[in-house]
Protein backbone atom coordinates (compact mmCIF):
# COMPACT_ATOMS: atom_id res chain seq x y z
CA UNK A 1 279.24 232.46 -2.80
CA UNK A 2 277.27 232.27 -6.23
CA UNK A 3 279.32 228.69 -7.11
CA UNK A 4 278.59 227.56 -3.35
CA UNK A 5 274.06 228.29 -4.39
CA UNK A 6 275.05 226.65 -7.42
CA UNK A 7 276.55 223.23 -6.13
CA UNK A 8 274.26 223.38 -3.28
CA UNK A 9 271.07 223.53 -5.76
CA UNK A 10 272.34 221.22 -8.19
CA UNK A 11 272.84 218.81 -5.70
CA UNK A 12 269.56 218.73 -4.72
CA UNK A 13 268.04 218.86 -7.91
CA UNK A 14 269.66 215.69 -9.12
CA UNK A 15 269.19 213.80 -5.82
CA UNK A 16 265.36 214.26 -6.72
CA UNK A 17 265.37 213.43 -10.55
CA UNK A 18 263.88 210.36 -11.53
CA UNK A 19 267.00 207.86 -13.00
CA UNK A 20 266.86 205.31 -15.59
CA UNK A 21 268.52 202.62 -17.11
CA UNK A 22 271.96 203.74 -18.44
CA UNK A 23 273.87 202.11 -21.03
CA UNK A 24 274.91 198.51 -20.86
CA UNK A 25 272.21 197.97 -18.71
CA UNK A 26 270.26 194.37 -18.55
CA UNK A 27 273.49 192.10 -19.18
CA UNK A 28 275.92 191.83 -22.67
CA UNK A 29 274.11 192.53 -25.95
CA UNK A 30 273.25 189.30 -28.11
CA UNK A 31 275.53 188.70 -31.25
CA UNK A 32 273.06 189.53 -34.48
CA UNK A 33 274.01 188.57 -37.91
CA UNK A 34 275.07 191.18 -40.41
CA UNK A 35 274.08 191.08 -43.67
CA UNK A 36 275.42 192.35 -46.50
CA UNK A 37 275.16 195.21 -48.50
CA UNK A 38 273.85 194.55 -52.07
CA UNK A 39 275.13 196.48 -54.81
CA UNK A 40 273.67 199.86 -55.44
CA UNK A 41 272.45 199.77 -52.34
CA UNK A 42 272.83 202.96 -49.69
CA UNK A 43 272.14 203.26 -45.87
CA UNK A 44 270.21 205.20 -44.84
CA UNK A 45 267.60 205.02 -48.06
CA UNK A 46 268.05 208.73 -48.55
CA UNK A 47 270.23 210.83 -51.11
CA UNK A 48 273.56 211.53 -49.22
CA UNK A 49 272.76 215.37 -49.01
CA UNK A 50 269.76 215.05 -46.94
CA UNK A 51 269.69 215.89 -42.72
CA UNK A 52 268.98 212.10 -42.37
CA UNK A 53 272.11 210.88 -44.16
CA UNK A 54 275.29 213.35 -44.39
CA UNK A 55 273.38 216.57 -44.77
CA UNK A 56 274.20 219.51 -46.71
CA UNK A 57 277.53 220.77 -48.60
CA UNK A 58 278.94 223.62 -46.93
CA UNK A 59 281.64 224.07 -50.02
CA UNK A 60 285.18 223.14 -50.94
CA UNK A 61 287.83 223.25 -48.36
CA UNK A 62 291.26 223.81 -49.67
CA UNK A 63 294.62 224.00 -48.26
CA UNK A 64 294.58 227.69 -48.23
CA UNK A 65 290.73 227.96 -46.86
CA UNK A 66 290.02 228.49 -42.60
CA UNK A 67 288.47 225.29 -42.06
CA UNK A 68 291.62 223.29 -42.86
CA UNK A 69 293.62 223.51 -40.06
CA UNK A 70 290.08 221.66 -38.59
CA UNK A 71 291.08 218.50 -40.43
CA UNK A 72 292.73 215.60 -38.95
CA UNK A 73 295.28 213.63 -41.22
CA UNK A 74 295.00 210.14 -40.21
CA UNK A 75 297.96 208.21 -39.54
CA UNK A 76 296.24 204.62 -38.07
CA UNK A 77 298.92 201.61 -39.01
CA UNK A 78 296.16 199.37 -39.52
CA UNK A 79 294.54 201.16 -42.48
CA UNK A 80 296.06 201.32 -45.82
CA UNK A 81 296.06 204.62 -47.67
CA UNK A 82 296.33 204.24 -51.58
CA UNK A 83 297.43 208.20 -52.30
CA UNK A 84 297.81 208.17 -55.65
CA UNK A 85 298.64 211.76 -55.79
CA UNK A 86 301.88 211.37 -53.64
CA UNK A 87 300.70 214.13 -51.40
CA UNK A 88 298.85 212.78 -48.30
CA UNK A 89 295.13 214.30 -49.32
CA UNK A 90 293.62 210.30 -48.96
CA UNK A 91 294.58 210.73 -45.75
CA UNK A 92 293.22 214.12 -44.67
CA UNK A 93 290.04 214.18 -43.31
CA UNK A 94 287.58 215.62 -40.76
CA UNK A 95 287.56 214.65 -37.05
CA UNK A 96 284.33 212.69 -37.18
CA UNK A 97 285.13 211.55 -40.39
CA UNK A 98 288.82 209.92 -38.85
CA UNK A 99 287.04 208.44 -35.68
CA UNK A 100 284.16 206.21 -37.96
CA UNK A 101 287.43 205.32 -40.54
CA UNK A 102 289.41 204.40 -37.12
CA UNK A 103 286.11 202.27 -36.09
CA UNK A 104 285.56 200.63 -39.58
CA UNK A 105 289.22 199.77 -39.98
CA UNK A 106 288.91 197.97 -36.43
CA UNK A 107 285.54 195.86 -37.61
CA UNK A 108 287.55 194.96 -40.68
CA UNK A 109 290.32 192.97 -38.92
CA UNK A 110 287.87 191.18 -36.59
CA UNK A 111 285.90 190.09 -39.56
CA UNK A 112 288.84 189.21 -41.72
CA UNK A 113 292.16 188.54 -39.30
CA UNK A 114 295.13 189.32 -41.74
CA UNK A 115 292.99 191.89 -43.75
CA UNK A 116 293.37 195.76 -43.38
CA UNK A 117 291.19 198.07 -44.62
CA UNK A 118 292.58 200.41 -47.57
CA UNK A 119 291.44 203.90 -48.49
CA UNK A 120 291.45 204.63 -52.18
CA UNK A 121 289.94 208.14 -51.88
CA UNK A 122 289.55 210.48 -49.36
CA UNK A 123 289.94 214.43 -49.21
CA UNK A 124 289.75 216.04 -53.27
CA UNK A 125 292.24 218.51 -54.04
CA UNK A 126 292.39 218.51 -57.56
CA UNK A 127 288.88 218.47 -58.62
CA UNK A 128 288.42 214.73 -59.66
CA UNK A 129 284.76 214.39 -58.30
CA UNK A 130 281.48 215.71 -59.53
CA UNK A 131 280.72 219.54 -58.11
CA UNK A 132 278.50 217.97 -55.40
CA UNK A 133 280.61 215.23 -54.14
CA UNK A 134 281.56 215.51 -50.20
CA UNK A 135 284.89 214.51 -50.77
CA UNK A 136 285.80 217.97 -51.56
CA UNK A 137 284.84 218.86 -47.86
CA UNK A 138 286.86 215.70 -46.64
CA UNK A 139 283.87 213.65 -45.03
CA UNK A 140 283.98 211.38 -47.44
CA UNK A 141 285.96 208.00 -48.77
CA UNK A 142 286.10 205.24 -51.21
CA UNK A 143 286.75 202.19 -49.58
CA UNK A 144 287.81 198.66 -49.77
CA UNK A 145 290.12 195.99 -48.42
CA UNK A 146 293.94 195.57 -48.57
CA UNK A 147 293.75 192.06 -50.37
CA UNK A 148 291.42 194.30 -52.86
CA UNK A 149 288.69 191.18 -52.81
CA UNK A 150 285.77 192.44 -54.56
CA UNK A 151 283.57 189.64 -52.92
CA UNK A 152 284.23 191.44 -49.57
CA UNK A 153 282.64 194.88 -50.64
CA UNK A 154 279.34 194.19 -49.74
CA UNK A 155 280.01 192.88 -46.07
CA UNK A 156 282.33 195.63 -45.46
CA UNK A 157 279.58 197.86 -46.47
CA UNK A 158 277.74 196.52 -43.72
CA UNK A 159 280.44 196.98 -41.41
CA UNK A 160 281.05 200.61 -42.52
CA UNK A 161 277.38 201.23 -41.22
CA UNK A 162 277.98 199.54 -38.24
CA UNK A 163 280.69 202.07 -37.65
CA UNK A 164 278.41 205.24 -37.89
CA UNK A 165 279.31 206.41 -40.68
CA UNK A 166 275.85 208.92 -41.57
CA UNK A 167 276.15 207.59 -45.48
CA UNK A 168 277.06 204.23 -47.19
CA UNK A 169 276.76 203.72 -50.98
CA UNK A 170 277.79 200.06 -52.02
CA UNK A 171 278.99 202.42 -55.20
CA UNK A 172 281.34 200.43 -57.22
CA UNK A 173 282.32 196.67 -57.60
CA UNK A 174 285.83 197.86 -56.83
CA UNK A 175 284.92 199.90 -53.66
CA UNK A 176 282.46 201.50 -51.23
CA UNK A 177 281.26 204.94 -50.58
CA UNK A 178 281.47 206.18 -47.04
CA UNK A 179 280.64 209.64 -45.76
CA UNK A 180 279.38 211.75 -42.58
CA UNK A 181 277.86 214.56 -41.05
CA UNK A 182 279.98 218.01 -41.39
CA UNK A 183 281.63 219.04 -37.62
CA UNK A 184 279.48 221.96 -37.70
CA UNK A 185 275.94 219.34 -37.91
CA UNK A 186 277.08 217.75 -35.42
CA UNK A 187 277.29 220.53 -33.37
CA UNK A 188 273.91 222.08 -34.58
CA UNK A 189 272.57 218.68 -33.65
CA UNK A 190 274.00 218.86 -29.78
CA UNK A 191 272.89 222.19 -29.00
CA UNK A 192 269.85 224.19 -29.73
CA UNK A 193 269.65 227.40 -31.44
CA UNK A 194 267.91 230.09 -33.21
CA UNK A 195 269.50 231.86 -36.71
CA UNK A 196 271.05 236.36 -35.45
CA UNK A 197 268.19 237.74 -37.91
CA UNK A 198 265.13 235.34 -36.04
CA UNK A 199 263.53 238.37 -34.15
CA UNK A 200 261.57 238.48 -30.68
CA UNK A 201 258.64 241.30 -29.67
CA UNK A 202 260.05 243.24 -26.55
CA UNK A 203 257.75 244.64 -23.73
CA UNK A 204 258.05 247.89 -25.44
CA UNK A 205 256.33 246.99 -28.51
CA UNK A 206 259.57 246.72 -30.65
CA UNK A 207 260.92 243.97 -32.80
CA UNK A 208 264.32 243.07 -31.92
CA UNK A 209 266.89 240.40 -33.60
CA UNK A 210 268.44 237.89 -31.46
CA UNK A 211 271.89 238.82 -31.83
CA UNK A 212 271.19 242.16 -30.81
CA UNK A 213 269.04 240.78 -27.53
CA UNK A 214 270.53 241.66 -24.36
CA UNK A 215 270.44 240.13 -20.37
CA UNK A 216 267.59 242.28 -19.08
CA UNK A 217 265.47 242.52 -22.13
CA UNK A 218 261.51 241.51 -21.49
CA UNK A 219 260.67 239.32 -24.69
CA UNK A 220 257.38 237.85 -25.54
CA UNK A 221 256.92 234.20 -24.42
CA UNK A 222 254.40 231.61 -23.58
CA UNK A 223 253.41 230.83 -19.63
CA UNK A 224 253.17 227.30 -18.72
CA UNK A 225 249.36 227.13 -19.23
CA UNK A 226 249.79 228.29 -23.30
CA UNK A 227 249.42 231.73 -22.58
CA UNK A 228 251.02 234.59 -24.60
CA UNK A 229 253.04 236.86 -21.54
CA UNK A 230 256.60 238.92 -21.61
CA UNK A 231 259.84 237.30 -19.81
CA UNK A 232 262.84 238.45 -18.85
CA UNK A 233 266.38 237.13 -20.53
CA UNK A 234 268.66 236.27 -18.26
CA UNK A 235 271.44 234.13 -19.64
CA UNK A 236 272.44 232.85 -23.22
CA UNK A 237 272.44 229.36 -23.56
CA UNK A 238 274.37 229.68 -26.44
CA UNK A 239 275.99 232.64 -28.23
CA UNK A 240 278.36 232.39 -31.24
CA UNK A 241 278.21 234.97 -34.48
CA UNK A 242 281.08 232.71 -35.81
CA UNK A 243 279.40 229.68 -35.79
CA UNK A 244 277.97 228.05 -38.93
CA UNK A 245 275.39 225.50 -38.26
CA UNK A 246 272.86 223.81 -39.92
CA UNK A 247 269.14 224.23 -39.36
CA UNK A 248 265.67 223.62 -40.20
CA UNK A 249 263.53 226.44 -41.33
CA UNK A 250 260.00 225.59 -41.11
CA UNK A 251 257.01 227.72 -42.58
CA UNK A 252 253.42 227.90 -42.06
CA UNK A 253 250.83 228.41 -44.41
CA UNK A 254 250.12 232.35 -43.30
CA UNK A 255 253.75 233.42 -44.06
CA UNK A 256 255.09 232.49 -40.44
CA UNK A 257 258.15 230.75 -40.17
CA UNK A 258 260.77 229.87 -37.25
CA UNK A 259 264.62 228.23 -37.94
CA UNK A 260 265.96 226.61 -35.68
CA UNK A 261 268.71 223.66 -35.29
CA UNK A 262 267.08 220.31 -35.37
CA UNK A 263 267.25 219.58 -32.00
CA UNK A 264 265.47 222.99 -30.63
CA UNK A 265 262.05 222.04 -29.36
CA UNK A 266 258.46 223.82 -30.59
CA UNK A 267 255.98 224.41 -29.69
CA UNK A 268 253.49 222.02 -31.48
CA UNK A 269 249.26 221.27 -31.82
CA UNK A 270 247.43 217.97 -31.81
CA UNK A 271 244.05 216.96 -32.79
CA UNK A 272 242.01 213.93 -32.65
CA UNK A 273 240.05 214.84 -35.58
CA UNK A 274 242.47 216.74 -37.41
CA UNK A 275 240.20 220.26 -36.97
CA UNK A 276 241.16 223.61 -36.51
CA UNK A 277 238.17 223.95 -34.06
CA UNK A 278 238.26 221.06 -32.23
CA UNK A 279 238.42 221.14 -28.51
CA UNK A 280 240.37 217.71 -27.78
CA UNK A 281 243.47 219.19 -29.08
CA UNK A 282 247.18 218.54 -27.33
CA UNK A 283 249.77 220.86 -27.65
CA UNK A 284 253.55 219.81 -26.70
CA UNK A 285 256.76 220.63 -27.57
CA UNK A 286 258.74 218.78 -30.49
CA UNK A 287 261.82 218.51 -31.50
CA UNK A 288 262.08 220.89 -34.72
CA UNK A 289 263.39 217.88 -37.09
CA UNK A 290 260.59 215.98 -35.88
CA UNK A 291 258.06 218.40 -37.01
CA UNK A 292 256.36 217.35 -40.88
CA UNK A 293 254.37 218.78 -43.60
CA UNK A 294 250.70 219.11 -42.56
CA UNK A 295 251.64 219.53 -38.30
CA UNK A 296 250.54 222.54 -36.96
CA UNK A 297 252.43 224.76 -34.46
CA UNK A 298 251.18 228.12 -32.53
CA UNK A 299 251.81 231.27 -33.96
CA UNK A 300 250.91 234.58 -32.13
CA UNK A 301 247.87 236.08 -33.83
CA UNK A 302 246.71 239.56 -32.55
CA UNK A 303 247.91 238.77 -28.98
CA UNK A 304 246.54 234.67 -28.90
CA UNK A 305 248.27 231.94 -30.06
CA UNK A 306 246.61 229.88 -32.58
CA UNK A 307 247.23 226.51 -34.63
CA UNK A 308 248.97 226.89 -38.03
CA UNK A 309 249.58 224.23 -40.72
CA UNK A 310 253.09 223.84 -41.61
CA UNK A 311 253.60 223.79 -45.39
CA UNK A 312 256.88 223.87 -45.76
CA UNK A 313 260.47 222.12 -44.49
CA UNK A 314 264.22 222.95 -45.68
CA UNK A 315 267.19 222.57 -44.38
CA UNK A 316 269.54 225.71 -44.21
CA UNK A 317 273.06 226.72 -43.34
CA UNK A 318 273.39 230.01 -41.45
CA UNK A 319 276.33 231.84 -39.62
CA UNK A 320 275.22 232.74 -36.12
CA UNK A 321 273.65 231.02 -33.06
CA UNK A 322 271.76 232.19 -30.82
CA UNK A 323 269.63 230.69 -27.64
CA UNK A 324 268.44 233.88 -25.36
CA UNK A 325 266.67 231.66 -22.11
CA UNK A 326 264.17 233.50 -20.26
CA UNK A 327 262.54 232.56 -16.61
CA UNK A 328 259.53 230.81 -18.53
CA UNK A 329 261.63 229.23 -20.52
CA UNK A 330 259.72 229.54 -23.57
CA UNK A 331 260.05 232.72 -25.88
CA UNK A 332 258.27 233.35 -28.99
CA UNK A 333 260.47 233.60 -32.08
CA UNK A 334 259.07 234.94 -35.47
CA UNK A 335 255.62 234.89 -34.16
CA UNK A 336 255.96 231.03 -33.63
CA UNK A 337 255.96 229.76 -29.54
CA UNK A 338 258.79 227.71 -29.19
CA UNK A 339 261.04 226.52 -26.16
CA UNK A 340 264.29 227.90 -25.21
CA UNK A 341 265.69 224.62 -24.54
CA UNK A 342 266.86 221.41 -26.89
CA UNK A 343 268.10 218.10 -26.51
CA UNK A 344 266.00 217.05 -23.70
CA UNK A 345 262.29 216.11 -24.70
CA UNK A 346 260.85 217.05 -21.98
CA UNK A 347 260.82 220.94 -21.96
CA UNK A 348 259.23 220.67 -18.20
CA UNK A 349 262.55 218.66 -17.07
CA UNK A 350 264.82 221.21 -18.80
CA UNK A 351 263.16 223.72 -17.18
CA UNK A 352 263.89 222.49 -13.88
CA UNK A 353 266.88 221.80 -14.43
CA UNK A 354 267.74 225.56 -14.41
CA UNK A 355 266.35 226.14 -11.40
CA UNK A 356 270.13 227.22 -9.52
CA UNK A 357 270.73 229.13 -12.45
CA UNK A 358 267.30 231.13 -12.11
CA UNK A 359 268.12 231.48 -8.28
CA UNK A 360 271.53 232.78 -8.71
CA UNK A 361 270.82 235.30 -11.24
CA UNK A 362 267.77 236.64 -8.57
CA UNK A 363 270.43 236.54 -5.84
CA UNK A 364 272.90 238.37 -8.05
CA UNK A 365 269.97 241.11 -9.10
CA UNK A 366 269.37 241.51 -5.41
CA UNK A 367 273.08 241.97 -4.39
CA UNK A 368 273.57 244.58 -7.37
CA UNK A 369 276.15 242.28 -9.14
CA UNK A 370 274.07 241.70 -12.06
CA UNK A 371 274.63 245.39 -13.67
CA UNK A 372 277.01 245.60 -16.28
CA UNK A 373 276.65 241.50 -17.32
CA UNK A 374 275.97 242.52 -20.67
CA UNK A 375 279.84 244.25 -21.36
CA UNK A 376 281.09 240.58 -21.22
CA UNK A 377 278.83 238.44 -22.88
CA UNK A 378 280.61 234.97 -23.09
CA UNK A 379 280.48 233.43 -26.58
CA UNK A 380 279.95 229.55 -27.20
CA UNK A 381 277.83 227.36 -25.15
CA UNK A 382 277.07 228.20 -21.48
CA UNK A 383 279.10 226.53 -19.04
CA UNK A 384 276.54 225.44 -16.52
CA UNK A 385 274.16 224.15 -20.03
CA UNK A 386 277.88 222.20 -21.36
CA UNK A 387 277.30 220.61 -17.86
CA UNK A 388 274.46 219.31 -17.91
CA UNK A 389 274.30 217.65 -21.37
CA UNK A 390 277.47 215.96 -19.51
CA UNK A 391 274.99 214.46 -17.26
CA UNK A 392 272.56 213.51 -19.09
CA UNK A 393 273.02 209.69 -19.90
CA UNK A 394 273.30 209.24 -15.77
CA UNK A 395 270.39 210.89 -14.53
CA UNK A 396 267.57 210.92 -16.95
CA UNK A 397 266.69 207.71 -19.66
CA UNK A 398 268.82 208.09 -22.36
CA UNK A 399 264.79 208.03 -24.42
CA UNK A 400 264.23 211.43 -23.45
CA UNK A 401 267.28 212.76 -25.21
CA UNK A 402 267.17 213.97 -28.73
CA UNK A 403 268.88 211.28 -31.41
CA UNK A 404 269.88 212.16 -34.67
């Protein structure tokens, strides 16, 4: 019965949401001339440990470490792999790291028919690399071609960026630089979480962490007119204490300060005229690696929620995810207001969205089949959110989707 509400709702949900152009949309895409690379050059114009380019180390990975049975040797015919060491490391590498090499290697025989690309350097075993250097964590390579023409390297720099790799240095005249985004970024950066020691006010007057919030729980959130009110948990949207992900911790200048994964949306204040005071002031939600130095978000002050400059912006790696979702679908985190969603831009649109989930968990209170939920807990990423980011490029414009 609870599947049948569910299909039944979701069905007319999306028969109602508005739709918009999908990919591939408005006839073939025009040919556009690449241009090289010039030497000492990098895309994006950002140092390679930065959220905008590969983003942070997360430490050596070697064969005896957890994270290497993650790793994906690559074993593509059309790519050359120099191995030097005699032991296969060039050709070990992470998952996103293989697909972009697979791409590049692809771009390189169009470009140059008879030419395969070669791989002088991929995953570091033996400490050859400065302490920083992502090769140790294998998302990184040195490439070039297979007929080793040096007058290539700044063309198949270009290429290399084409292929989405998150990093290209045109390092060397003998080769180029290539790296990407850790696994667990990527993930951080498709789902939207809080850190297990970000705490939430309960109904009872208690602070509580987020890993230790249950289904049930009455946390302080925001109604939809901006005003501070208690809601009720009832699902995770995502619940992992294995999980390491990456995420932005953002502080105001009274102390206050909220981390979330980039793509989590907060709550946020506008001005016209910049002031405090002012009464032609907008506040929206924001996606948290949107939010800069000097932007203001609310903060719950002795019951109201009021405009505080952000000072300061890192980037952090934490073990733990966590992304309680309430019936107002807001919940305030740290003292900070903040949605439960991510992702989608539009927090109203997310919030409809769960709409059959809302109903079923009402239906299930009313039934008595809700006691007991919180014995079995799932871990990961709810199935019914997995879902709907499955839907997403179909029934919504792609331009109200988070892009890293």
């Amino acid at each position: 019965m609870s599947m049948l509400v569910i299909l039944v709702l979701f069905a007319i949900f999306t028969s109602v949401m508005p739709c918009g152009p999908g990919r591939g949309i408005g006839g073939p895409r025009r040919l556009r001339k690449l241009t090289p690379l010039v030497f000492k050059q990098h895309v994006p114009n950002v140092s390679e440990n930065t959220i905008n380019a590969s983003g942070l180390q997360e430490g050596k990975i070697t064969r005896n470490h957890e994270k290497f049975k993650d790793f994906s040797p690559n074993y593509n015919e059309d790519i050359i792999f120099k191995d030097d060491e005699g032991t296969g490391a060039d050709r070990v590498m992470t998952q996103r790291c293989k697909e972009k090499l697979d791409t590049l290697a692809i771009s390189v025989m169009n470009q140059w028919p008879g030419v395969r690309l070669r791989v002088i350097e991929g995953w570091d075993e033996d400490d050859a690399h400065g302490f920083e250097s992502l090769h140790y964590e294998g998302r990184a390579v040195d490439v070039t071609t297979s007929d080793r023409d040096r007058s290539k390297n700044g063309m198949l720099a270009r290429l290399a960026v084409e292929a989405g790799f998150d990093w290209v240095y045109y390092e060397s005249r003998a080769h180029v630089h290539c790296s990407v985004k850790s696994d667990s970024s990527q993930a951080a950066h498709q789902t939207g979480c809080f850190t297990g020691d970000s705490t939430a006010k309960l109904v009872t007057g208690e602070t509580r962490l987020l890993s230790e919030l249950r289904i049930g729980d009455q946390v302080l959130s925001m109604d939809a007119d901006g005003q501070l009110k208690y809601s009720e948990v009832y699902m995770f949207l995502d619940r992992d204490a294995k999980q390491k992900r990456e995420f932005i911790r953002i502080e105001t200048e009274d102390g206050s300060a909220i981390t979330a994964t980039p793509s989590h949306l907060i709550y946020t204040w506008q001005s016209s005229d910049n002031s405090v005071t002012t009464v032609s002031s907008v506040a929206d939600f924001q996606f948290a690696e949107r939010i800069q130095i000097d932007d203001f978000v609310l903060t719950n002050v002795n019951g109201t929620l009021e405009p505080r400059r952000v000072k300061k912006i890192t980037v952090e790696l934490h073990r733990g995810v966590y992304a309680p979702l309430t019936y107002d679908g807001t919940i305030v985190v740290n003292s900070i207001a903040a949605s439960c969603y991510a992702l989608v831009e539009k927090h109203s649109i997310a919030h409809i969205s769960f709409v059959p989930m809302r109903t079923l968990h009402r239906i299930e209170e009313l039934l008595g089949v809700a006691n007991g939920i919180n014995a079995n807990l799932p871990r990961g990423i709810h199935w019914y959110a997995r879902a709907l980011t499955t839907l997403k490029d179909t029934v919504l414009p792609s331009k109200w989707f988070y892009h890293s």
